[in-house]
C-alpha atoms as a PDB file:
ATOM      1  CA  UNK A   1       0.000   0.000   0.000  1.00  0.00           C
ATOM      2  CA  UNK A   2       2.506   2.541   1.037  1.00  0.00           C
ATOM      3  CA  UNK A   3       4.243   1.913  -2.693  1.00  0.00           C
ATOM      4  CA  UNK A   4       1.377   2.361  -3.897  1.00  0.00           C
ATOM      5  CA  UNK A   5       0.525   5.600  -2.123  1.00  0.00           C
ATOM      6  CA  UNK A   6       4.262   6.895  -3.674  1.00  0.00           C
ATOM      7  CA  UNK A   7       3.420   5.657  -6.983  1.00  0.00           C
ATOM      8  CA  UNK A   8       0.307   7.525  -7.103  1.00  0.00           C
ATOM      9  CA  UNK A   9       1.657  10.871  -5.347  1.00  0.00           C
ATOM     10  CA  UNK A  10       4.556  10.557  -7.797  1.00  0.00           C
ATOM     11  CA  UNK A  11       2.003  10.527 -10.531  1.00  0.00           C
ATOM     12  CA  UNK A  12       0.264  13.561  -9.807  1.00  0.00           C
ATOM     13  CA  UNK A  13       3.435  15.775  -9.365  1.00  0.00           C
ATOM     14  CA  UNK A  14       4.546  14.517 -12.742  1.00  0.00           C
ATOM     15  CA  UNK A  15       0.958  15.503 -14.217  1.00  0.00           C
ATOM     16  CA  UNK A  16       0.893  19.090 -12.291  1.00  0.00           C
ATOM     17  CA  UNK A  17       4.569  19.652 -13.738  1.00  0.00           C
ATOM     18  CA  UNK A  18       3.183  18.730 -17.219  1.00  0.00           C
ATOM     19  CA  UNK A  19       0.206  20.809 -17.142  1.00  0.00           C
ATOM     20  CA  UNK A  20       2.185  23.813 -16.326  1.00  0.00           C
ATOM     21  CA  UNK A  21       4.622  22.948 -18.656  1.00  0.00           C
ATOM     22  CA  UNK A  22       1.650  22.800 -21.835  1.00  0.00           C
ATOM     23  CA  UNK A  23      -0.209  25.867 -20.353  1.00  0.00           C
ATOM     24  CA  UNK A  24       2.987  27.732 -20.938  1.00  0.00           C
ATOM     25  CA  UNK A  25       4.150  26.214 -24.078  1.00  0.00           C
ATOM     26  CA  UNK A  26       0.275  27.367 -25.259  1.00  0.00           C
ATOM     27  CA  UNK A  27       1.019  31.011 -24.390  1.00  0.00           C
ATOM     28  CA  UNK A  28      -0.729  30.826 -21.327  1.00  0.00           C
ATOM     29  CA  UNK A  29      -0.036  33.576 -18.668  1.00  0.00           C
ATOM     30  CA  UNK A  30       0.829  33.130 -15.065  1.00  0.00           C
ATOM     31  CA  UNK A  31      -3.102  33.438 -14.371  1.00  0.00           C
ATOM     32  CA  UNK A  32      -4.141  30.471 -16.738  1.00  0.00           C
ATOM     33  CA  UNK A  33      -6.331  27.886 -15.562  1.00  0.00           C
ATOM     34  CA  UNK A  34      -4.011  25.722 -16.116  1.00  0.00           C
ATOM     35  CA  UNK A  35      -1.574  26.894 -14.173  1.00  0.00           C
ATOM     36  CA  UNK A  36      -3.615  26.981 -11.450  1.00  0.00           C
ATOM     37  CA  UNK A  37      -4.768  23.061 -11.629  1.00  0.00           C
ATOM     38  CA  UNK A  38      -1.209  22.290 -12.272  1.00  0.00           C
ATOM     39  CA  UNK A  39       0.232  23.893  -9.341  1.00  0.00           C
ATOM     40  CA  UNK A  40      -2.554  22.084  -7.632  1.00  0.00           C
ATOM     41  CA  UNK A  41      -1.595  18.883  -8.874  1.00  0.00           C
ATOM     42  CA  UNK A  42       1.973  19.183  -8.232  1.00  0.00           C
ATOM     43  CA  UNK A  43       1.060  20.876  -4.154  1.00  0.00           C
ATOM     44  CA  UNK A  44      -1.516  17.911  -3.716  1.00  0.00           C
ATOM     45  CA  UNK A  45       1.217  15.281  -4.713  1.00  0.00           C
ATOM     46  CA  UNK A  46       4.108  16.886  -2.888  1.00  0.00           C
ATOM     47  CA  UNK A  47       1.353  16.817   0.397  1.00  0.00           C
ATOM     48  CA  UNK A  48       0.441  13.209  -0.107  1.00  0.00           C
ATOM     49  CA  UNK A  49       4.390  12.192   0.179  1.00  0.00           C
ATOM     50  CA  UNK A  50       5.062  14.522   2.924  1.00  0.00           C
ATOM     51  CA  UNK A  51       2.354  12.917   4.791  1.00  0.00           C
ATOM     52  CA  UNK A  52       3.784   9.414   3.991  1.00  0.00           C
ATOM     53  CA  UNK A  53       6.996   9.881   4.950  1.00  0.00           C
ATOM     54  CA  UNK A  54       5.913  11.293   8.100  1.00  0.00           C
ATOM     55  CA  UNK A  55       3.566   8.355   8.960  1.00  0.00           C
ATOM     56  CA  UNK A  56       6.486   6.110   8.261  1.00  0.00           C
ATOM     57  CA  UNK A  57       9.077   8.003  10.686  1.00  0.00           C
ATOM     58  CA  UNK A  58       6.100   8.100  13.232  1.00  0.00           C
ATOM     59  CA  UNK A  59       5.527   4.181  12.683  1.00  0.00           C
ATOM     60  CA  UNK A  60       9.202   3.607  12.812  1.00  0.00           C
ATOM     61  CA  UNK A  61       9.649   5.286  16.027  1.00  0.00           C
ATOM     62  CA  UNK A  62       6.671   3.431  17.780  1.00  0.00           C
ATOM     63  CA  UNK A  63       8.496   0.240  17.316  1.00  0.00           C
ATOM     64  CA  UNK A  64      11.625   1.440  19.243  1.00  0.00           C
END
């Protein structure tokens, strides 16, 4: 599950970044729609492995 969860997270970074990247390759200004839903995509995925990696320290740690 957890590889899964980075998989997935990994995905929508790589989705946001390509977004942006064809919203400014369009002529799209720092306004553009999507911009916007990229920088969303790339903020939710960065979350979702921040979150992960902290659940895994916190796991870790509970073991000790």
């Amino acid at each position: 599950m957890k590889a899964l969860t980075r998989l997935t997270s990994g995905l929508m970074v790589f989705i946001g970044l390509a977004i942006v990247v064809r919203t400014i390759e369009a002529g799209g200004g720092p306004a553009a729609l999507g911009i916007l839903v990229g920088i969303l995509f790339v903020a939710a995925g960065a979350g979702r492995l921040y979150v992960s990696r902290s659940r895994e320290r916190d796991a870790e740690e509970e073991e000790r």
